[in-house]
Protein backbone atom coordinates (compact mmCIF):
# COMPACT_ATOMS: atom_id res chain seq x y z
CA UNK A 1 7.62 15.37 -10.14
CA UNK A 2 9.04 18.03 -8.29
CA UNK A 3 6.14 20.58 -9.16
CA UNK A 4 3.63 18.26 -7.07
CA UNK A 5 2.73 18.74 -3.60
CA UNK A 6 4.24 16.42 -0.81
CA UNK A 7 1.07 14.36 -0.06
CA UNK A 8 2.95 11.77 2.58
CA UNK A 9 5.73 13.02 4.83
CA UNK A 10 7.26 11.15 7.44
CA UNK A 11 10.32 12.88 9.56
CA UNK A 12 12.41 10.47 12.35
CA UNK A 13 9.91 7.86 12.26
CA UNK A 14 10.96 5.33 15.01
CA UNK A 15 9.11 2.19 16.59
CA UNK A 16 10.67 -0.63 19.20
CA UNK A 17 9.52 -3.48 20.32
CA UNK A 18 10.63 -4.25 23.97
CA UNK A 19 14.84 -3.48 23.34
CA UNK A 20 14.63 -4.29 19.93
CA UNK A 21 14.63 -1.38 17.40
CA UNK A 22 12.36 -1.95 14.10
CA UNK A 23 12.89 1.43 12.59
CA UNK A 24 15.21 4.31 13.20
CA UNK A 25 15.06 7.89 12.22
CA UNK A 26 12.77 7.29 8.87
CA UNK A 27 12.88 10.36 6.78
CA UNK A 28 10.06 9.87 3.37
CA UNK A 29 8.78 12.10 1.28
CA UNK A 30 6.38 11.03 -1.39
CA UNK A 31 4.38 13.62 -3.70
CA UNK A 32 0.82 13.38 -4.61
CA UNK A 33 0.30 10.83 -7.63
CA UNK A 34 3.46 9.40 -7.14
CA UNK A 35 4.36 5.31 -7.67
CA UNK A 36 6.64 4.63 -4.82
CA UNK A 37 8.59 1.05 -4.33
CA UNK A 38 9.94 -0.18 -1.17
CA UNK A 39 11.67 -2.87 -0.76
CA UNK A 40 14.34 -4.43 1.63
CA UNK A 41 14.93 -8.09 3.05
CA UNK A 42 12.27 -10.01 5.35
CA UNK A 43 12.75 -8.03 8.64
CA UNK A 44 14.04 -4.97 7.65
CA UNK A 45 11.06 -2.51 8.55
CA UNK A 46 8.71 -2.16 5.73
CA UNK A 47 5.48 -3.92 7.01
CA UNK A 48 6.45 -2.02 10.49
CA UNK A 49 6.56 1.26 8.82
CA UNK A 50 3.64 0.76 6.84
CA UNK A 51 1.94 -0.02 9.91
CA UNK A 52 2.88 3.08 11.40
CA UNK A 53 1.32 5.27 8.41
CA UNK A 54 -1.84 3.35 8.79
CA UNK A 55 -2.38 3.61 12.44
CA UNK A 56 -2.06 -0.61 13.24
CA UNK A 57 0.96 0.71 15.05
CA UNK A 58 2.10 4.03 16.94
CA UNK A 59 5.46 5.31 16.50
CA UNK A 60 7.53 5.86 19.43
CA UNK A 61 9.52 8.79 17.69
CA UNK A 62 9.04 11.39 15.33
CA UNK A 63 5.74 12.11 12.96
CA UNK A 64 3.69 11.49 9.92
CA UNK A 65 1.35 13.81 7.89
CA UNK A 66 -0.93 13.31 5.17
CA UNK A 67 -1.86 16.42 3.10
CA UNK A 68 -0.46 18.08 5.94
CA UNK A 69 -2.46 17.29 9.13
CA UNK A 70 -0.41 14.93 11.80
CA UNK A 71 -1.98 11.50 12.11
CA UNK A 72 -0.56 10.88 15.69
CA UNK A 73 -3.09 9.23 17.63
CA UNK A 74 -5.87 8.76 14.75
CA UNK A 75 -7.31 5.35 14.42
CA UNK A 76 -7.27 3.37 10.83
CA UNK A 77 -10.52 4.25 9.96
CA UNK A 78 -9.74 8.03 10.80
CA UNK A 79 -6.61 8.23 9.23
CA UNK A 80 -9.00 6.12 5.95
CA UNK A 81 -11.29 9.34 5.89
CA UNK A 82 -8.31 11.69 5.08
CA UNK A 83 -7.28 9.79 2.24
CA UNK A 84 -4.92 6.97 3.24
CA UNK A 85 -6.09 2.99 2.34
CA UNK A 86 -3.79 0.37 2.71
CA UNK A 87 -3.81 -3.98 1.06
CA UNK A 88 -2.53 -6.20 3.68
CA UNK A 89 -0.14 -9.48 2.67
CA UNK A 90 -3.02 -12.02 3.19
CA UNK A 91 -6.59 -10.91 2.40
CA UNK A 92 -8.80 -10.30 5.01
CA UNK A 93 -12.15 -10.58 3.41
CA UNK A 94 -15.57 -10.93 5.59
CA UNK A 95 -16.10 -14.70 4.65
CA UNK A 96 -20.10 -14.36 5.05
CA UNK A 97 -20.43 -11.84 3.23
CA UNK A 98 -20.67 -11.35 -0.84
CA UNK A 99 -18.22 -9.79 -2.55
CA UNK A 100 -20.05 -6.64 -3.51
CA UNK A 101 -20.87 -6.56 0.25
CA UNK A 102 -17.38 -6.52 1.16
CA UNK A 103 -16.75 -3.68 -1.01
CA UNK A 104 -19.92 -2.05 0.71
CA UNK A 105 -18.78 -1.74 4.03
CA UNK A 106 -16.26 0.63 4.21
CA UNK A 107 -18.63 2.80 2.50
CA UNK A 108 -21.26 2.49 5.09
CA UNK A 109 -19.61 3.59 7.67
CA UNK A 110 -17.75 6.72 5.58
CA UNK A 111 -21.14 8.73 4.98
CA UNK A 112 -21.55 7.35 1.81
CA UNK A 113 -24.57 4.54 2.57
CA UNK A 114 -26.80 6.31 0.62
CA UNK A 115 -24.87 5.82 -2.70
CA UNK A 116 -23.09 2.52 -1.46
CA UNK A 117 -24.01 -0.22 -3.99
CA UNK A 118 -23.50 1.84 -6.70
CA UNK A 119 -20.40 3.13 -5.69
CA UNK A 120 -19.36 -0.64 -4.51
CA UNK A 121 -19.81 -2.05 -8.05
CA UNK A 122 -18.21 0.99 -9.46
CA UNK A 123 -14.98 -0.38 -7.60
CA UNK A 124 -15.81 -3.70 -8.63
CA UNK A 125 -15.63 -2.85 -11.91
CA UNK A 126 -12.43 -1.04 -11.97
CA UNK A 127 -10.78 -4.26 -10.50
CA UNK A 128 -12.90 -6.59 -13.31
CA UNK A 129 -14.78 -8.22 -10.57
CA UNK A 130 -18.58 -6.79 -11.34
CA UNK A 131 -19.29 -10.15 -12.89
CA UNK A 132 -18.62 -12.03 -9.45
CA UNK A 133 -20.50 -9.25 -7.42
CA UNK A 134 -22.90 -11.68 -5.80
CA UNK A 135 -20.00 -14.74 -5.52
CA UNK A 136 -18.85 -15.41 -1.53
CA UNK A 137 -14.81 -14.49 -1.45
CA UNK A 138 -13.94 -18.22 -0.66
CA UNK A 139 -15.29 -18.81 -4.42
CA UNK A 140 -13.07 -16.43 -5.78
CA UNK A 141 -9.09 -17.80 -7.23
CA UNK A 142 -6.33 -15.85 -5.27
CA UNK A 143 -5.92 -12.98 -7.62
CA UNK A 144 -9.07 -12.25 -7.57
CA UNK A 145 -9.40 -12.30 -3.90
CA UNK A 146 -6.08 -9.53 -4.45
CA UNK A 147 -8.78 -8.01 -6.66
CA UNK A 148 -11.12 -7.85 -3.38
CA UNK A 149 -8.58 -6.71 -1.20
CA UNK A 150 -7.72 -3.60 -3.51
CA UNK A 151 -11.31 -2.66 -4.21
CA UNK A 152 -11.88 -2.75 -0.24
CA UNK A 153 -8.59 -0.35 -0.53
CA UNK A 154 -9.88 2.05 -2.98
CA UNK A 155 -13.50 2.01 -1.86
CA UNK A 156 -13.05 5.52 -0.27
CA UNK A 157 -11.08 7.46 -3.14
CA UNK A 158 -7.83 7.60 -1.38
CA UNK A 159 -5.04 10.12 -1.97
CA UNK A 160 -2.71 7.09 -0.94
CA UNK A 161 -2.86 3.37 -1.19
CA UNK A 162 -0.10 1.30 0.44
CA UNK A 163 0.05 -2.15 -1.72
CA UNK A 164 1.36 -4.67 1.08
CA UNK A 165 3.27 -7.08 -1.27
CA UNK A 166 -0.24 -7.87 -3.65
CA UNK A 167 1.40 -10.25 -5.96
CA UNK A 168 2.55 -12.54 -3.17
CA UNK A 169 1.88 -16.19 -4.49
CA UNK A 170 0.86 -14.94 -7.84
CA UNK A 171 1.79 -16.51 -11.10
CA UNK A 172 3.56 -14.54 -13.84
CA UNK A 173 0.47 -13.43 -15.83
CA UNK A 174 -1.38 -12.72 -12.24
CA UNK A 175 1.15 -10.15 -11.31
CA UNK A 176 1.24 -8.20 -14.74
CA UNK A 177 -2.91 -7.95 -14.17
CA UNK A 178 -2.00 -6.27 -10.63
CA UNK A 179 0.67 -3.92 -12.03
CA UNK A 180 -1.88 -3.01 -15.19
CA UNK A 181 -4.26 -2.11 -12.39
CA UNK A 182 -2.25 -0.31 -10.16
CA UNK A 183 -1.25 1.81 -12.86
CA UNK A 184 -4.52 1.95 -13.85
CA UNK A 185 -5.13 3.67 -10.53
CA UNK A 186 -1.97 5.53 -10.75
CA UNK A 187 -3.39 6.99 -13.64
CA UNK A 188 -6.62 8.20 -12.06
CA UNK A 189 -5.00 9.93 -9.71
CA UNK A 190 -3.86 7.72 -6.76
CA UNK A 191 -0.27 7.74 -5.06
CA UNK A 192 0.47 4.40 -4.75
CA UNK A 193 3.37 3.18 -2.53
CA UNK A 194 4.36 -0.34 -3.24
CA UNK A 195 6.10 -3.09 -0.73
CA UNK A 196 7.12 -5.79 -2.81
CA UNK A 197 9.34 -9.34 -3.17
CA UNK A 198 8.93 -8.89 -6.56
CA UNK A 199 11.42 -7.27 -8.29
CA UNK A 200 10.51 -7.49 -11.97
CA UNK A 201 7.25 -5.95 -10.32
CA UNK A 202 8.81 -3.02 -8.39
CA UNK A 203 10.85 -1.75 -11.41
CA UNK A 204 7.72 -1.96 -13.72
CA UNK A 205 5.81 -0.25 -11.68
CA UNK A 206 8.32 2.53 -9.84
CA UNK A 207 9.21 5.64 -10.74
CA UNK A 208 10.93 5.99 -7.37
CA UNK A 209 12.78 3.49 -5.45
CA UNK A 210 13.49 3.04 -1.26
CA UNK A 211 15.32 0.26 0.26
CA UNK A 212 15.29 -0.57 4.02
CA UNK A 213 17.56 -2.73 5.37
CA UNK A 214 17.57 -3.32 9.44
CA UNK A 215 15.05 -0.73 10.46
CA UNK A 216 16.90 1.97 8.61
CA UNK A 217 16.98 3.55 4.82
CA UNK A 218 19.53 3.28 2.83
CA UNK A 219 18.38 4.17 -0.62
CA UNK A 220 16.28 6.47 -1.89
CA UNK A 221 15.87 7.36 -5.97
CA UNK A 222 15.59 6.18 -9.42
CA UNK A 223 14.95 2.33 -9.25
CA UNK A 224 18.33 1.47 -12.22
CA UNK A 225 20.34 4.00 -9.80
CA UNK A 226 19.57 2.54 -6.88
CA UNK A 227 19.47 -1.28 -7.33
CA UNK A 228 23.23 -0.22 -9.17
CA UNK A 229 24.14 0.53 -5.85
CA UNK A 230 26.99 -1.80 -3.91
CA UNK A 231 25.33 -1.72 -0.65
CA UNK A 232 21.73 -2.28 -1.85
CA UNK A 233 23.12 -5.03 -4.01
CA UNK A 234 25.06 -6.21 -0.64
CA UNK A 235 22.48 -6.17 1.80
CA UNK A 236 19.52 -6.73 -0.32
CA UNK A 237 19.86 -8.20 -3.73
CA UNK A 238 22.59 -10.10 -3.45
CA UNK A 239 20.56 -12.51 -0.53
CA UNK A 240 17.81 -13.55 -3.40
């Protein structure tokens, strides 16, 4: 792990909301190809922070680079040409559209038109949804509308994809097909950082572990360590 290259660094990452304070002085490393959990009660920062990688939201304090280049005032879709794709907690599918056109989209707009389709089913196919290519998303059963969602993700060969608590809703067997495909990804190179409910999830799928609790971190290592840890148990675990 260590011999990798930091691919994600965030230093004193802080964002309010009027007087209230959502996160405070977020320090996060993670290294290229890394599997990353984060977890932390309802409310404690992680969808905030998340959104402050992506670009949904602008930090008030400190800074985030990807490979190295600040992402302050980039858009999404800029900060999606560098390398970073994120799922979001509900899909967000274009309803009128197909599902291999869903997939297609990102890729028109990247540069990529002219090799679109193919690289559209491509994704499809990695997510074992090429056989419902021409379906409408509102025919599709939730995990395979999570199935969507992380095609749409990966559509652009990130460095980074941010898994926004993908199992949500999801039966047993429909969240061991999502970790067997995240890992899948893993394994083809991506750094995946996941925010998840799911705990049976998180330490399948983590090889590193941070918890959040009230806008701040207060955990950071190997998942046994630090789910072993009073506080985390306190704060997080322990309200289950």
């Amino acid at each position: 792990m260590s011999g990798r290259e930091i691919l994600l660094r965030a230093e004193a990452v802080g964002k309010r909301f009027g007087g209230f304070t959502a996160l405070q002085g977020i320090d996060l490393e993670l290294r290229a190809g890394e599997r990353l959990g984060l977890i932390g009660p309802n409310g404690s920062g992680k969808s905030t922070f998340v959104n402050c990688i992506s670009g949904d939201f602008a930090a008030h304090d400190g800074q985030v680079t990807l490979a190295g280049k600040p992402l302050a005032g980039l858009k999404p879709h800029r900060r999606a040409r560098l390398g970073l794709a994120r799922t979001f907690q509900l899909p967000q599918p274009f309803t009128s559209l197909s599902v291999l056109e869903n997939v297609r989209v990102p890729l028109l707009f990247s540069g990529e038109a002219a090799e679109a389709s193919r690289r559209a089913l491509d994704c499809l196919e990695q997510v074992e949804l090429a056989g419902k290519a021409d379906k409408l998303p509102k025919e599709l059963t939730q995990v395979e509308q999570r199935r969507l969602e992380l095609a749409r993700a990966i559509a652009l060969r990130p460095q980074l994809l941010i898994a926004d608590e993908a199992m949500a809703g999801l039966s047993h067997a429909e969240v061991d097909q999502i970790i067997a495909l995240l890992l899948r990804l893993n394994a083809a190179g991506t750094a995946v950082i996941m925010i998840e409910h799911i705990m049976r999830a998180v330490t399948a799928f983590a090889e590193r572990l941070i918890v959040f609790v009230a806008g701040r971190k207060i955990a950071d290592g190997p998942p046994q360590a630090v789910l072993a840890l009073r506080e985390v148990e306190d704060a997080y675990l322990g309200k289950q």
